[in-house]
N, C-alpha and C. Protein backbone atom coordinates (compact mmCIF):
# COMPACT_ATOMS: atom_id res chain seq x y z
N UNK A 1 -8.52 5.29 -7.84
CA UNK A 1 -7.93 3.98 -8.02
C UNK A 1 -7.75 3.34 -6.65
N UNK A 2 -8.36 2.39 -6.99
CA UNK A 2 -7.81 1.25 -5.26
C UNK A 2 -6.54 0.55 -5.18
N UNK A 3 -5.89 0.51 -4.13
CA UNK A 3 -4.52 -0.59 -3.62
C UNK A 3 -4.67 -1.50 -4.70
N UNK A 4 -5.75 -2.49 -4.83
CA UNK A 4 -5.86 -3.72 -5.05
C UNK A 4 -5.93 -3.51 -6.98
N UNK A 5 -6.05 -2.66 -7.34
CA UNK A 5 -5.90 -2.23 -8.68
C UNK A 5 -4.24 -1.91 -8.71
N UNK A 6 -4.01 -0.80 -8.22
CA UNK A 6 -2.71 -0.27 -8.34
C UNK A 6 -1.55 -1.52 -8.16
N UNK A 7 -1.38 -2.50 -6.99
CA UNK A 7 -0.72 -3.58 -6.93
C UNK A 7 -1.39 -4.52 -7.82
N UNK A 8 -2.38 -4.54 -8.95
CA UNK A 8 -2.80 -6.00 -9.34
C UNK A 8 -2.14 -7.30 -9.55
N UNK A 9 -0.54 -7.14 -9.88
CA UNK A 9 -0.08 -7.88 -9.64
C UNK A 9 1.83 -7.42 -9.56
N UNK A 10 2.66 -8.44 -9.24
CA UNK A 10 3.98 -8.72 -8.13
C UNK A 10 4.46 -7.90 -8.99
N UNK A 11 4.33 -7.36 -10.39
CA UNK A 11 5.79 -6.94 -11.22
C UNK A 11 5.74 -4.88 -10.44
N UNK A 12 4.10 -4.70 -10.33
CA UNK A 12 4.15 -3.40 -9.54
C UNK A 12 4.20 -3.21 -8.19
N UNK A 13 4.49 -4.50 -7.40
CA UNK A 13 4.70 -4.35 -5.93
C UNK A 13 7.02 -4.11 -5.53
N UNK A 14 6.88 -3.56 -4.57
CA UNK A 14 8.45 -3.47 -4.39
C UNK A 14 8.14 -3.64 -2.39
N UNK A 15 9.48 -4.13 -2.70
CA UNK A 15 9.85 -3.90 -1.17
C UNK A 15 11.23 -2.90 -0.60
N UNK A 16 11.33 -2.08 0.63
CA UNK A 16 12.58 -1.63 0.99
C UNK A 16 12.02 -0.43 0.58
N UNK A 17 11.18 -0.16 -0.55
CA UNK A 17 11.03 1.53 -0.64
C UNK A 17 9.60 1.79 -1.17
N UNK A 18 8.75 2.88 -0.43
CA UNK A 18 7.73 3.24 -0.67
C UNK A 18 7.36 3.13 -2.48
N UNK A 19 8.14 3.48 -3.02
CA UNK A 19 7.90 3.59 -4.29
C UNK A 19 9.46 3.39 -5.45
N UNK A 20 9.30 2.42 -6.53
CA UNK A 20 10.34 2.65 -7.18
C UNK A 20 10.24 2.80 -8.47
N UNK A 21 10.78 3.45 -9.57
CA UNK A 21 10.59 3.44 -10.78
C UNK A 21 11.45 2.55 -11.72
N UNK A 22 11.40 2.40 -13.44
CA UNK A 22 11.43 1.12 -13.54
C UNK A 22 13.11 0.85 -13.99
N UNK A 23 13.86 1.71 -13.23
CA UNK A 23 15.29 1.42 -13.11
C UNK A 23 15.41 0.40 -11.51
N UNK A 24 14.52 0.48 -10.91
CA UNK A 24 15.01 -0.04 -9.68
C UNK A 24 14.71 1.29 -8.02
N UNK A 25 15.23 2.29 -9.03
CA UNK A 25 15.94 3.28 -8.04
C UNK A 25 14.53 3.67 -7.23
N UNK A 26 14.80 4.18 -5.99
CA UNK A 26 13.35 4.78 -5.28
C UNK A 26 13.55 6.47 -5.77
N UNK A 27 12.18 6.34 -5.13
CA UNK A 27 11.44 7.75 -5.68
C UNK A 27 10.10 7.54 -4.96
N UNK A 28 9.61 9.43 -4.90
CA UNK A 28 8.40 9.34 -4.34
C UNK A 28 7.04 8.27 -4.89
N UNK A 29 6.47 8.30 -3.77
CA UNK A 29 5.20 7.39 -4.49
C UNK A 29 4.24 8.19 -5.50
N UNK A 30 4.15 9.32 -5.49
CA UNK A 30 3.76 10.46 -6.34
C UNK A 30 4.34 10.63 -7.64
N UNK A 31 5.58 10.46 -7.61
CA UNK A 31 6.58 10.74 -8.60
C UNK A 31 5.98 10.15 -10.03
N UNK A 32 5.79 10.75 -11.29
CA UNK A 32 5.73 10.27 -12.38
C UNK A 32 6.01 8.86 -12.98
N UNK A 33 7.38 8.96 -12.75
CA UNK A 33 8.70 7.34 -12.70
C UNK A 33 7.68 6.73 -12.42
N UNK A 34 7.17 6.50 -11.20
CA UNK A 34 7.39 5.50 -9.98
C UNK A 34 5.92 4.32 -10.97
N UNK A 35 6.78 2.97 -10.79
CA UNK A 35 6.21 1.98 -11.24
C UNK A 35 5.80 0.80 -10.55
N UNK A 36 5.95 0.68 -9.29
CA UNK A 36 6.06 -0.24 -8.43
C UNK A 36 6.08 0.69 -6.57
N UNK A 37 5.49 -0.15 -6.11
CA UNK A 37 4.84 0.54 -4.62
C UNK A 37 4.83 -0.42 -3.71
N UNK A 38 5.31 -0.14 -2.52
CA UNK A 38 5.25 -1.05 -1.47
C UNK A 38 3.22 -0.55 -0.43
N UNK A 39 3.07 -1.90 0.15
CA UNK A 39 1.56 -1.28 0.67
C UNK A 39 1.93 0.00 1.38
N UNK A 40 2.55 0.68 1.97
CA UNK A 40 2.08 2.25 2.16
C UNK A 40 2.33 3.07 1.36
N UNK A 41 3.45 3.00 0.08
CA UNK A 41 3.60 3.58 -1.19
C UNK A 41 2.26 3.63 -1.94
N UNK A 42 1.14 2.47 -1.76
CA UNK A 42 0.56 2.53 -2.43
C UNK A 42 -0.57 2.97 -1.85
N UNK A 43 -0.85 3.07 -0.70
CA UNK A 43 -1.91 3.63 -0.09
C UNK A 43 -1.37 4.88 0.23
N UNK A 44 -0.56 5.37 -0.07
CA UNK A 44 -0.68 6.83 -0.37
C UNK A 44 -0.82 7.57 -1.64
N UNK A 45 -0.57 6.61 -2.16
CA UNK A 45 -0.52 7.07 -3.51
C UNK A 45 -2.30 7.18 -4.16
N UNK A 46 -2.69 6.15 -3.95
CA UNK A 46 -4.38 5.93 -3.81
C UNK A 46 -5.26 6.73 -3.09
N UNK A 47 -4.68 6.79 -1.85
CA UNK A 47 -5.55 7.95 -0.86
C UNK A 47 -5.11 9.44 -0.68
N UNK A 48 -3.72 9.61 -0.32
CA UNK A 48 -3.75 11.08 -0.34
C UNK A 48 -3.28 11.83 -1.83
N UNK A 49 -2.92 11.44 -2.99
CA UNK A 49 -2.98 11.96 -3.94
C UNK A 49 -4.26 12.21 -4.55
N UNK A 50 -4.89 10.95 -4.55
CA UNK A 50 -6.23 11.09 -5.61
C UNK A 50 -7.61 11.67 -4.48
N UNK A 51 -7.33 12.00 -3.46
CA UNK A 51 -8.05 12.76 -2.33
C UNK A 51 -8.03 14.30 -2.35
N UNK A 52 -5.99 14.62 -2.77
CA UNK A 52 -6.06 15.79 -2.17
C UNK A 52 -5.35 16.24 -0.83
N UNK A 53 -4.26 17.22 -0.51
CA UNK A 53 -3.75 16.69 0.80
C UNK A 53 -5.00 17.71 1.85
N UNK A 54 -5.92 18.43 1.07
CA UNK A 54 -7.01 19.74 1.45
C UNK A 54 -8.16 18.59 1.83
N UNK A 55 -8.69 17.36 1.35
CA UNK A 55 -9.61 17.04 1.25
C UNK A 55 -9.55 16.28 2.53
N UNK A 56 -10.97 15.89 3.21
CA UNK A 56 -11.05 15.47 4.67
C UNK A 56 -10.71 14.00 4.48
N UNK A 57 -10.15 13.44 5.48
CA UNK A 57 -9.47 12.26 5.26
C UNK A 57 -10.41 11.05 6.15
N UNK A 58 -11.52 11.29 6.22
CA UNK A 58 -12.22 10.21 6.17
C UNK A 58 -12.21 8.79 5.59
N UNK A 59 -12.03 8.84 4.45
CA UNK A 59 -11.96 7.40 3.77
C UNK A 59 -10.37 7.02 3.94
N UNK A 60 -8.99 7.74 3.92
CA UNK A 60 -7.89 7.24 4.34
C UNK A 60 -8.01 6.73 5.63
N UNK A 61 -8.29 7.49 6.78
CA UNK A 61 -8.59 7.00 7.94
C UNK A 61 -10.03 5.13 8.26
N UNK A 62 -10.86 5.66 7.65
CA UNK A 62 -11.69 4.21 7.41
C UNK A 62 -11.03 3.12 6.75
N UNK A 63 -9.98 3.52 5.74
CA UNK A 63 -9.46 2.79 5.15
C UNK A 63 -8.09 1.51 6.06
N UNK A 64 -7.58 2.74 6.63
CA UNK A 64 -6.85 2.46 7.45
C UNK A 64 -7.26 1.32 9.00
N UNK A 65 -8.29 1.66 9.43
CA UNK A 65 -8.79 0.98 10.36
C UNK A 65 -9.24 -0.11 9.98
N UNK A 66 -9.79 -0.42 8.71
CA UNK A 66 -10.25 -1.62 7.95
C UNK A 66 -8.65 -2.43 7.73
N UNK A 67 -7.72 -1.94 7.38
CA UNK A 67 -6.33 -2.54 7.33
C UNK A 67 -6.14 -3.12 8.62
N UNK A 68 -5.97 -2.33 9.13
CA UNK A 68 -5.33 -2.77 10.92
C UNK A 68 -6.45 -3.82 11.10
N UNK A 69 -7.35 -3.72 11.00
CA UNK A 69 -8.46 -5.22 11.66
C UNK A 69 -8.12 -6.21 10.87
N UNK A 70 -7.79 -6.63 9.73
CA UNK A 70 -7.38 -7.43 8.79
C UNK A 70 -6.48 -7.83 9.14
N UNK A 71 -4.94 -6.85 9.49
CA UNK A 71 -4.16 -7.48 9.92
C UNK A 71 -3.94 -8.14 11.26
N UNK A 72 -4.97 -7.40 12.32
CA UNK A 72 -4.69 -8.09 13.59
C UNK A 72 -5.60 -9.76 13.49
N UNK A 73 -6.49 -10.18 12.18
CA UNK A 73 -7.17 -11.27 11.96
C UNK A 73 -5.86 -11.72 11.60
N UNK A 74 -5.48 -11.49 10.51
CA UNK A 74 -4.58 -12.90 9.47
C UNK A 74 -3.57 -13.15 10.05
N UNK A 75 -2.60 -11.51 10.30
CA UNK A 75 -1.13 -11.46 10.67
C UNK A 75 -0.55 -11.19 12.09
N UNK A 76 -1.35 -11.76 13.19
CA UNK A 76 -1.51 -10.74 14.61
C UNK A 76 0.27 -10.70 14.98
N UNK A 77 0.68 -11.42 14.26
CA UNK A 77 2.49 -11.22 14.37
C UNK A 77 3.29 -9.93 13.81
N UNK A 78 3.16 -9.38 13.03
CA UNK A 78 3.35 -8.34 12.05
C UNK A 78 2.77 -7.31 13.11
N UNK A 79 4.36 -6.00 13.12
CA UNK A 79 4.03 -5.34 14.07
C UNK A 79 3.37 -3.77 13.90
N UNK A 80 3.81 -3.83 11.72
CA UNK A 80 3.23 -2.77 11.22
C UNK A 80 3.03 -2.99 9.96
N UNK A 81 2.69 -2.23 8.91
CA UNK A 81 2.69 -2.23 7.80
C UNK A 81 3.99 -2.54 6.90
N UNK A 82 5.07 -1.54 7.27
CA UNK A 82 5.72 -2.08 6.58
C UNK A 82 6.86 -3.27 6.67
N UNK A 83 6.49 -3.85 8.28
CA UNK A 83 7.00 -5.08 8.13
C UNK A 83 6.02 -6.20 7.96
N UNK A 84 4.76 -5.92 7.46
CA UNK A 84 4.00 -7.05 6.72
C UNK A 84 4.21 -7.20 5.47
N UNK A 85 4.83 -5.87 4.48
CA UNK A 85 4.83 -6.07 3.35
C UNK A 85 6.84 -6.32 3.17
N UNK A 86 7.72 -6.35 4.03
CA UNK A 86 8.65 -6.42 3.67
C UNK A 86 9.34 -8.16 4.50
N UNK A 87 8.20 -8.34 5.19
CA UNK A 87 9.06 -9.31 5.67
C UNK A 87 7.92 -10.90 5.65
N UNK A 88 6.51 -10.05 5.06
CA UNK A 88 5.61 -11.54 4.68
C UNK A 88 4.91 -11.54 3.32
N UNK A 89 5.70 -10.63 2.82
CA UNK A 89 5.54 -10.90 0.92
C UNK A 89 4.56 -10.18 0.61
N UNK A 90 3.88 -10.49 -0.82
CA UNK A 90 3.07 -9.70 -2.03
C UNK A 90 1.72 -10.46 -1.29
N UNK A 91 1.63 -11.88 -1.32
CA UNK A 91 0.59 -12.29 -1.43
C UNK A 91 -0.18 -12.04 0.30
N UNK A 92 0.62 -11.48 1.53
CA UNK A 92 0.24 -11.09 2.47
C UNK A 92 -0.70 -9.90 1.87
N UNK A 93 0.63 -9.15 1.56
CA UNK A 93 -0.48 -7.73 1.17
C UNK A 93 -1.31 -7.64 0.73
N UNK A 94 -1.76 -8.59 -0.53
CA UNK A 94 -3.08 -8.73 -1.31
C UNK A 94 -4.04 -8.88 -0.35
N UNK A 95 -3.79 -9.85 0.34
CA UNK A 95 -4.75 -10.98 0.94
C UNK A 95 -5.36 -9.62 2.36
N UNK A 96 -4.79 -8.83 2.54
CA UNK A 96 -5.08 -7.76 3.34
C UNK A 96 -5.94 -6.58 3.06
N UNK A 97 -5.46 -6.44 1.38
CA UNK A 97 -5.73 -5.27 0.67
C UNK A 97 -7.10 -6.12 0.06
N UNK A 98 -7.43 -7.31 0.06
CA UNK A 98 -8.94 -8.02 -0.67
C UNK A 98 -9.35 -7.55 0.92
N UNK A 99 -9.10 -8.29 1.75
CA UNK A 99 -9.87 -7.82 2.72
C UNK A 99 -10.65 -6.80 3.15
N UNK A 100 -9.81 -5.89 3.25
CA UNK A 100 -9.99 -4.42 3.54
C UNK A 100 -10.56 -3.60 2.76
N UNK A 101 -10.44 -4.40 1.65
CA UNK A 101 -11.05 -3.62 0.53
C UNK A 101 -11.01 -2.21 -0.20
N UNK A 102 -9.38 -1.87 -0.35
CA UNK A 102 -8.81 -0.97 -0.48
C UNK A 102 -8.13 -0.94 -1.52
C-alpha cells in the first residue's frame, strides 16, 4: 500500500501523533486500532511494516530521498517532516506524497 492510498483522504490523516485510532487516543502506527496517521505514521506504516523490519530498505530509503527533494521544491521553509505535516496541513502532505510518489 502507498502513503497516497493509506492518507486518501483528511478523515485518515491526524496530527500531534504518529498514529491514532478511532477514539482519538494515539497508538502505534502498526497497531490494529490505528485509523488515522500522520506523514511519518504513515510512511512507516507503508514501508517498514509491509517491507519487513529483515527486508533491505532500499525503497524506504529511495522513498525517502524522493520526499526530501519535494519538500526542499514546494516547502524549503519546513524544517522536517513532522513539522510539514503538523504545522502546514493535509493538503501539504498530499501535495508531497503525489509528488514523491509514495
Amino acid at each position: 500500500m502507498k502513503v497516497s492510498e493509506l492518507l486518501s483522504d483528511r478523515s485518515k490523516w491526524t496530527q500531534g501523533a504518529s498514529a491514532r485510532d478511532k477514539h482519538g487516543d494515539i497508538c502505534d502506527p502498526e497497531d490494529p486500532a490505528a485509523c488515522k496517521w500522520c506523514f511519518i505514521g504513515a510512511l512507516h506504516y507503508c514501508y517498514m511494516t509491509a517491507e519487513g523490519r529483515t527486508a533491505p530498505d532500499r525503497t524506504w530509503q529511495s522513498a525517502y530521498w524522493r520526499i526530501e527533494q519535494a519538500i526542499r521544491k514546494h516547502y524549503p521553509g519546513a524544517p522536517s517532516l513532522p513539522a510539514l505535516n503538523d504545522y502546514f496541513g493535509y493538503e501539504a502532505v498530499m501535495e508531497i506524497v503525489r509528488e514523491a510518489d509514495v
